[in-house]
Protein backbone atom coordinates (compact mmCIF):
# COMPACT_ATOMS: atom_id res chain seq x y z
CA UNK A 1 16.44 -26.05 -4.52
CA UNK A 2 13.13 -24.53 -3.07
CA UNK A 3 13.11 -21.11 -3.76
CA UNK A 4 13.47 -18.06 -1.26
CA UNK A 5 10.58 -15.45 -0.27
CA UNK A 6 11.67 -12.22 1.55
CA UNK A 7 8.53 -10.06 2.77
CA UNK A 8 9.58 -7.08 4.58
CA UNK A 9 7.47 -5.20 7.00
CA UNK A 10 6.54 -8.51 8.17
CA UNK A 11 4.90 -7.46 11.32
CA UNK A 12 2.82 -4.93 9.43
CA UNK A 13 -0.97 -5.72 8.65
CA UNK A 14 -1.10 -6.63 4.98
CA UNK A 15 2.72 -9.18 5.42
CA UNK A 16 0.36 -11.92 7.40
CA UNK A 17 -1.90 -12.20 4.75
CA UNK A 18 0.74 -12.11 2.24
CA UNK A 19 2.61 -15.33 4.11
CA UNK A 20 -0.79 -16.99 4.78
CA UNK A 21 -1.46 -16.60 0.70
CA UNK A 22 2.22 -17.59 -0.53
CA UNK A 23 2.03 -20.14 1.90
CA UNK A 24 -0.73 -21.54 0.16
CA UNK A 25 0.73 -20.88 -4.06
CA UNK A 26 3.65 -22.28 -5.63
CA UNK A 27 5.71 -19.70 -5.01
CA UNK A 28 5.55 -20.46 -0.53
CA UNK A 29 8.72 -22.84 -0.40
CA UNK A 30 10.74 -20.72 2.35
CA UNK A 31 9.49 -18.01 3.56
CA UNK A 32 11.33 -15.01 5.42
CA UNK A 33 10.40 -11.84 6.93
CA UNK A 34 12.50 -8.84 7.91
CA UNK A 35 11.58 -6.10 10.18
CA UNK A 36 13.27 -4.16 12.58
CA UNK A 37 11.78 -5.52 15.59
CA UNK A 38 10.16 -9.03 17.27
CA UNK A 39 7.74 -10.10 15.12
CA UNK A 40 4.98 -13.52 15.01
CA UNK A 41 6.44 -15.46 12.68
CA UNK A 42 2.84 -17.05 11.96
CA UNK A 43 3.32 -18.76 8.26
CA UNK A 44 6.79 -17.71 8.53
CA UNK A 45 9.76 -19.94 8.06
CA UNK A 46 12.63 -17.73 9.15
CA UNK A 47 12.40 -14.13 10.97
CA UNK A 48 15.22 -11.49 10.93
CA UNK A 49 15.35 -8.26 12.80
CA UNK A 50 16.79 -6.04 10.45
CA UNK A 51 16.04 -2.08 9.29
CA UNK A 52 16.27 -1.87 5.39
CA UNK A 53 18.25 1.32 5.73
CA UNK A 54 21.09 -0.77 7.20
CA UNK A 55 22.66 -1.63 3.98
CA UNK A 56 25.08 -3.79 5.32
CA UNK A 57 22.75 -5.87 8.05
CA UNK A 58 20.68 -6.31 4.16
CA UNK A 59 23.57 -7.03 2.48
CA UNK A 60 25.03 -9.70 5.00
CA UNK A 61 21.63 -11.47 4.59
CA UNK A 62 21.35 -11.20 1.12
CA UNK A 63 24.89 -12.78 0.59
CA UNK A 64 23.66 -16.03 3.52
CA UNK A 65 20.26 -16.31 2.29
CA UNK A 66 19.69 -14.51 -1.13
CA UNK A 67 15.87 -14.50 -2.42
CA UNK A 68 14.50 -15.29 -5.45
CA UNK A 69 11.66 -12.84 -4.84
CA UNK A 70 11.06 -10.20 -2.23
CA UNK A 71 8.00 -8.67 -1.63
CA UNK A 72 8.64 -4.95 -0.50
CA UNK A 73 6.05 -4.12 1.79
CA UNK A 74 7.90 -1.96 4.41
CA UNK A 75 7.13 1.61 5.03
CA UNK A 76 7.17 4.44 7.25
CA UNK A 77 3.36 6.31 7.37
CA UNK A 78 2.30 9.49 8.86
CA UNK A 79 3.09 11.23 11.65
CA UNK A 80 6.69 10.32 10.98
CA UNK A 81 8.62 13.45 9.77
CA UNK A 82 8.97 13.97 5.89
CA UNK A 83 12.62 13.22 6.29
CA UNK A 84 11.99 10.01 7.80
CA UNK A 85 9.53 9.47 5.29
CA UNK A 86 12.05 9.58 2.05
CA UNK A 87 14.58 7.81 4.88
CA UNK A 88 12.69 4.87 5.06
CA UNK A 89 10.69 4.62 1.91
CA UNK A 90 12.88 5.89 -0.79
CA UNK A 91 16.66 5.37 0.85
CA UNK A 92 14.98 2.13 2.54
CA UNK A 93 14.35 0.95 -0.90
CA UNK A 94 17.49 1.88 -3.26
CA UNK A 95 19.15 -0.18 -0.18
CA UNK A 96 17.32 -3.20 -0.53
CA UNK A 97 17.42 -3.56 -4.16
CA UNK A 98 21.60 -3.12 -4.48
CA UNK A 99 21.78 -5.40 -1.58
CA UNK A 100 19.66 -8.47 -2.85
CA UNK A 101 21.75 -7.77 -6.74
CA UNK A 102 25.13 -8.67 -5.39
CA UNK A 103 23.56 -11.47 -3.36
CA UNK A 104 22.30 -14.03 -6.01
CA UNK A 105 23.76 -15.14 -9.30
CA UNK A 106 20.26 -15.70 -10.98
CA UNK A 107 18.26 -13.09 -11.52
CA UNK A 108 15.77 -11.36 -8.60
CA UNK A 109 12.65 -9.95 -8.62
CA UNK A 110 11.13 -7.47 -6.35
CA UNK A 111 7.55 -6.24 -5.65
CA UNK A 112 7.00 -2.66 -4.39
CA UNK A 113 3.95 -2.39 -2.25
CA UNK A 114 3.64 1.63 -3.37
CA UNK A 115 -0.31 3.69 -2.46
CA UNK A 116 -2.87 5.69 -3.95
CA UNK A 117 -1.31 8.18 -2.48
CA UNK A 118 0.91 9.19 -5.09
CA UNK A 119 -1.73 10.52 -7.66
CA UNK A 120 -2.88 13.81 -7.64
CA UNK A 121 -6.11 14.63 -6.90
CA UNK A 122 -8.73 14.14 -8.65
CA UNK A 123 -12.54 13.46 -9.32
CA UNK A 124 -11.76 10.82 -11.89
CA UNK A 125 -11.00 7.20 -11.86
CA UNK A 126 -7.22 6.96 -12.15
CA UNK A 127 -4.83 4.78 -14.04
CA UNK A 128 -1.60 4.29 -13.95
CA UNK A 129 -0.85 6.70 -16.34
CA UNK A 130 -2.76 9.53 -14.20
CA UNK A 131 -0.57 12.79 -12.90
CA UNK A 132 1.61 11.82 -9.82
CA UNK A 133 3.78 12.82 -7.79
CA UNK A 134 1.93 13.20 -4.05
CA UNK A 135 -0.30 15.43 -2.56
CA UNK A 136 1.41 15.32 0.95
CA UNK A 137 4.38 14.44 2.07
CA UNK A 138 3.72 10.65 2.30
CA UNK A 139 2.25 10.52 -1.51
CA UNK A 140 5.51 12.58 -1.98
CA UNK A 141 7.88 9.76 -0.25
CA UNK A 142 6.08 6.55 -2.46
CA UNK A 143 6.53 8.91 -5.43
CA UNK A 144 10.24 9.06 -4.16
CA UNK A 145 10.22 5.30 -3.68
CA UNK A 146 8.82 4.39 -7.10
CA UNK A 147 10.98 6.14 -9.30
CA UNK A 148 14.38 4.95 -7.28
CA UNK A 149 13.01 1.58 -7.64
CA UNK A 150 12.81 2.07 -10.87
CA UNK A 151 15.58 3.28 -11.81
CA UNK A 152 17.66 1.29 -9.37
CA UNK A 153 16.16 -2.26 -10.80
CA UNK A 154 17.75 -1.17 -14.21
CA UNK A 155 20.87 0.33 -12.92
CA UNK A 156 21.43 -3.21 -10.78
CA UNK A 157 19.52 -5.61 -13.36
CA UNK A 158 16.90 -6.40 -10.75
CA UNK A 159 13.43 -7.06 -11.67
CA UNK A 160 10.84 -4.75 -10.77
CA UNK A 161 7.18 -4.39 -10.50
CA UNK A 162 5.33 -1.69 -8.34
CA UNK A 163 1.95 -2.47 -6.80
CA UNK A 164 -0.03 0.84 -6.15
CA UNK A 165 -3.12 0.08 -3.19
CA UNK A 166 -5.76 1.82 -2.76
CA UNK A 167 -7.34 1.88 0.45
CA UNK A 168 -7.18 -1.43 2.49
CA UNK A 169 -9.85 -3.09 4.63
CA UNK A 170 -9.52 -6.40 6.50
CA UNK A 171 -9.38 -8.13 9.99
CA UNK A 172 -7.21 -6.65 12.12
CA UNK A 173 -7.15 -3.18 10.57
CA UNK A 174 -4.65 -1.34 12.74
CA UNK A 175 -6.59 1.55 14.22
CA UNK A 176 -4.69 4.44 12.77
CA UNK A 177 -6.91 4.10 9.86
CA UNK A 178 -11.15 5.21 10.24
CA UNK A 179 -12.40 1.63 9.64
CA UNK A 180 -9.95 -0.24 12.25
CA UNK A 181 -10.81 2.97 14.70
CA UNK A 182 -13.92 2.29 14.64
CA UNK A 183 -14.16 -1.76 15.04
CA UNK A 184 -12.74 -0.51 18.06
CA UNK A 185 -15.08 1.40 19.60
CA UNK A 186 -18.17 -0.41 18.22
CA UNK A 187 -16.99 -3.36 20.22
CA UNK A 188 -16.38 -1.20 23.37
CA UNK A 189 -19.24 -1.69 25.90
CA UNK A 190 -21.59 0.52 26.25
CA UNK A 191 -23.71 3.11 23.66
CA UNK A 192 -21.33 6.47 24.29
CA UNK A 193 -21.72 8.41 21.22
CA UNK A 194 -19.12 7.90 18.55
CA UNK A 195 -17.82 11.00 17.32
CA UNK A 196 -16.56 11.32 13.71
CA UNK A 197 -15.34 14.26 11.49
CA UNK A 198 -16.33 15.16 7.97
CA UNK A 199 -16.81 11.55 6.28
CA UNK A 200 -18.18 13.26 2.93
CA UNK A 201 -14.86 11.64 0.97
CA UNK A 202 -15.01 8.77 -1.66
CA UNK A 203 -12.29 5.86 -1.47
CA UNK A 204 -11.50 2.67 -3.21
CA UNK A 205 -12.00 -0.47 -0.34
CA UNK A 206 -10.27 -3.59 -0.99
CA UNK A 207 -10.20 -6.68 0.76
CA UNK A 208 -6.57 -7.23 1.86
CA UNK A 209 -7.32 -10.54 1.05
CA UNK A 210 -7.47 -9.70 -2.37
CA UNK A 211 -4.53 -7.23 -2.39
CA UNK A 212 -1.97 -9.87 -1.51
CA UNK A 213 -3.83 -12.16 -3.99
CA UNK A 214 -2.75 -9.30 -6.12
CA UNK A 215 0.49 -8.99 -5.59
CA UNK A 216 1.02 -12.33 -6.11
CA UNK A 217 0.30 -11.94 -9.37
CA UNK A 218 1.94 -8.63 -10.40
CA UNK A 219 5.27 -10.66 -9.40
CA UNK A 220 4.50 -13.63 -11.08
CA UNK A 221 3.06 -12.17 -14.43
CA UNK A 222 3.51 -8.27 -14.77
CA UNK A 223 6.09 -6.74 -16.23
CA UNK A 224 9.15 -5.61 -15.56
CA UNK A 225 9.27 -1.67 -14.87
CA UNK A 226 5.60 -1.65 -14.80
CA UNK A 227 3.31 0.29 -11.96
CA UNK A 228 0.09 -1.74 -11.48
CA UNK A 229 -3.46 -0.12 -9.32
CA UNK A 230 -4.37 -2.50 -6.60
CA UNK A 231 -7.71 -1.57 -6.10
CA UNK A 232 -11.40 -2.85 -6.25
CA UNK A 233 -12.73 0.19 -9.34
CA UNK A 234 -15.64 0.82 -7.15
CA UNK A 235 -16.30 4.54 -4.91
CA UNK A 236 -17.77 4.30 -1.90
CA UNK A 237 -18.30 7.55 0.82
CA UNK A 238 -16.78 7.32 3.78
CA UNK A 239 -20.17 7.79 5.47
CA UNK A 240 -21.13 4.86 3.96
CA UNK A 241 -18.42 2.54 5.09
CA UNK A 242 -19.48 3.92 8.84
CA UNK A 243 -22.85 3.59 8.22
CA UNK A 244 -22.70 0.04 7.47
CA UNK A 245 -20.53 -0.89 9.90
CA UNK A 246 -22.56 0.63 12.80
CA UNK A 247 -25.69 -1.18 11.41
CA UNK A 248 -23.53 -4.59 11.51
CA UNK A 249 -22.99 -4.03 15.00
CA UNK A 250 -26.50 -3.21 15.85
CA UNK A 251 -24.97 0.50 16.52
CA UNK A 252 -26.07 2.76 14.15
CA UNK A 253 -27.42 5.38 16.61
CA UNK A 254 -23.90 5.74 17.97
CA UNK A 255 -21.92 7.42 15.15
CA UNK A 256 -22.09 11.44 15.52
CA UNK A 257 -20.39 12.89 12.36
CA UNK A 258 -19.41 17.04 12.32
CA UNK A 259 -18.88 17.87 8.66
CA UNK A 260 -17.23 21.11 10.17
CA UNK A 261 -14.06 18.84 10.98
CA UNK A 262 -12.25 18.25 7.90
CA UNK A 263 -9.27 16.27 7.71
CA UNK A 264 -7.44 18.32 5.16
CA UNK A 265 -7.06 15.02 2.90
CA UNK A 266 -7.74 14.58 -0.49
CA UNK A 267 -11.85 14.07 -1.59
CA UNK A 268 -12.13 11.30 -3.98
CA UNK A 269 -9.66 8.56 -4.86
CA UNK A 270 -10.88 5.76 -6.88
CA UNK A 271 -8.68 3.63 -9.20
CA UNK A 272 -8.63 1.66 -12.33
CA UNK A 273 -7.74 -2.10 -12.21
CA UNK A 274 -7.82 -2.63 -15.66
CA UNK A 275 -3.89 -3.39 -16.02
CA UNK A 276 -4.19 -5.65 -12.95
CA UNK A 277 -7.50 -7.68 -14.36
CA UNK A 278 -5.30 -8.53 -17.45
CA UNK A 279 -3.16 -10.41 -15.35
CA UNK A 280 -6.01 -12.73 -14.64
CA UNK A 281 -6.95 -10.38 -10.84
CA UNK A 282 -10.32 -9.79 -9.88
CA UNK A 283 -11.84 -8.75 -6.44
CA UNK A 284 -13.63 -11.65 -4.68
CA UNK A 285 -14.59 -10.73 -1.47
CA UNK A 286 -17.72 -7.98 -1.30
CA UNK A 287 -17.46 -5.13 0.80
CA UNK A 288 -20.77 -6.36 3.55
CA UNK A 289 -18.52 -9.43 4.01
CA UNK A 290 -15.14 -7.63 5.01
CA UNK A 291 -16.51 -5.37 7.36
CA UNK A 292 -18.64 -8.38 8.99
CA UNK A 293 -15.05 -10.40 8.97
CA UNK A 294 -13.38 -7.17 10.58
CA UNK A 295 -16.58 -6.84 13.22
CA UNK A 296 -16.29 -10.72 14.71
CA UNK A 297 -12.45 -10.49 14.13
CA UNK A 298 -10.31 -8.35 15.53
């Protein structure tokens, strides 16, 4: 019997690179992606419309078409309200996991796509171990979402394994984020001054070619109940990223920053992959060569 994928959030950014890469591994027999609206299936064998806080719509498919594995990767983000937030991300999740346990006699195992932004800050590298718990009301939510995960996986006997990623870069960046904003408006004719606010901040880039190479793994070999940084190790300022990308695009004289405009986020936030290079994980794909891939591609 080939074995069943479900990816949720599959019309989000990272879910097409996920397909593309389990499409390509052992684990790609059938392949199907839930989201609550019309999505491209792309490397997709079957497509449901379905919100995850509809227990029964996820129940009914569990019980038709149970999985063998399900890659979490659905989420509400900012600006939704905080109660949305825990809606989606924790209540989305303790649904999903008692649905797909009373679908399949064998047991299932399910990968949490969790973020970065559930560590306090800091000026240190973080590991898993690191204090957590959220800094806003989104770290506060994927706090939320691990620990019901958690818990629920040994309450149900599901497997679990929680991926935490850092900050993703990539073609087709949605443009929400500073990177995929500016793509944007580098390829927008003209040489109208780009205006930025404070970009002093460090982050953690990594390919989200490598992230779903990632999570891959953390399903295949991590272990249960275990929390695992996706992330490359490295800290690079946010000036920099912009920087580099204008001189890609020939547009360096463009980008207008006003350090008096401060986001309010948090200043540095660089992880440790240590845990995740044990599973055999490293970064392949340099930095220069994403943002030229996310320049020519959009």
């Amino acid at each position: 019997m080939p074995k069943t994928i479900w990816i949720t959030g599959a019309s989000g950014f990272s879910a097409r690179y996920l397909a593309a890469n389990l499409r390509r591994s052992e684990l790609g027999s059938r392949l199907i992606g839930l989201d609550r609206g019309p999505a491209d299936r792309g490397d997709l064998d079957d497509y449901h419309a379905i919100d995850i806080t509809d227990f029964q719509r996820v129940k009914e498919l569990a019980e038709a078409d149970p999985p063998q594995w399900v890659f979490h990767l659905a989420a509400a983000i900012p600006p939704a309200t905080e109660e949305a937030l825990w809606h989606v991300n924790a209540g989305g999740t303790r649904n999903l996991i008692e649905a797909v346990a009373g679908g399949i006699s064998e047991r299932v195992r399910v990968l949490i796509t969790s973020s970065a932004a559930v560590y306090r800050p800091t000026p240190a590298k973080v590991d898993e171990k690191a204090p957590s718990g959220g800094a806003n009301a989104y770290g506060r939510s994927k706090w939320g979402q691990e620990q019901i995960a958690l818990a629920s996986g040994r309450e149900f006997g599901v497997g679990i394994v929680i991926a935490r990623t850092f900050n993703l870069l990539g073609p087709g960046l949605p443009q929400r984020l500073l990177a995929g904003a500016l793509c944007a408006k580098l390829r927008e004719p003209g040489n109208k001054p780009i205006a930025l606010g404070d970009l002093s901040s460090f982050r953690d880039f990594i390919d989200v070619r490598d992230a779903v190479e990632a999570y891959r793994l953390i399903a295949t070999k991590g272990r249960n109940y275990q929390i695992y940084n996706v992330c490359s190790g490295r800290s690079t300022r946010s000036r920099t990223l912009v920087q580099r990308l204008a001189a890609l695009a020939g547009q360096a004289d463009r980008i207008q920053e006003n350090p008096s405009y401060h986001s309010g986020g948090v200043d540095r936030s660089v992880g440790d992959p240590d845990a995740l290079m044990k599973l055999g994980w490293s970064p392949t794909i340099p930095l220069q060569r994403t943002l030229r891939d996310m320049l020519a591609h959009p």
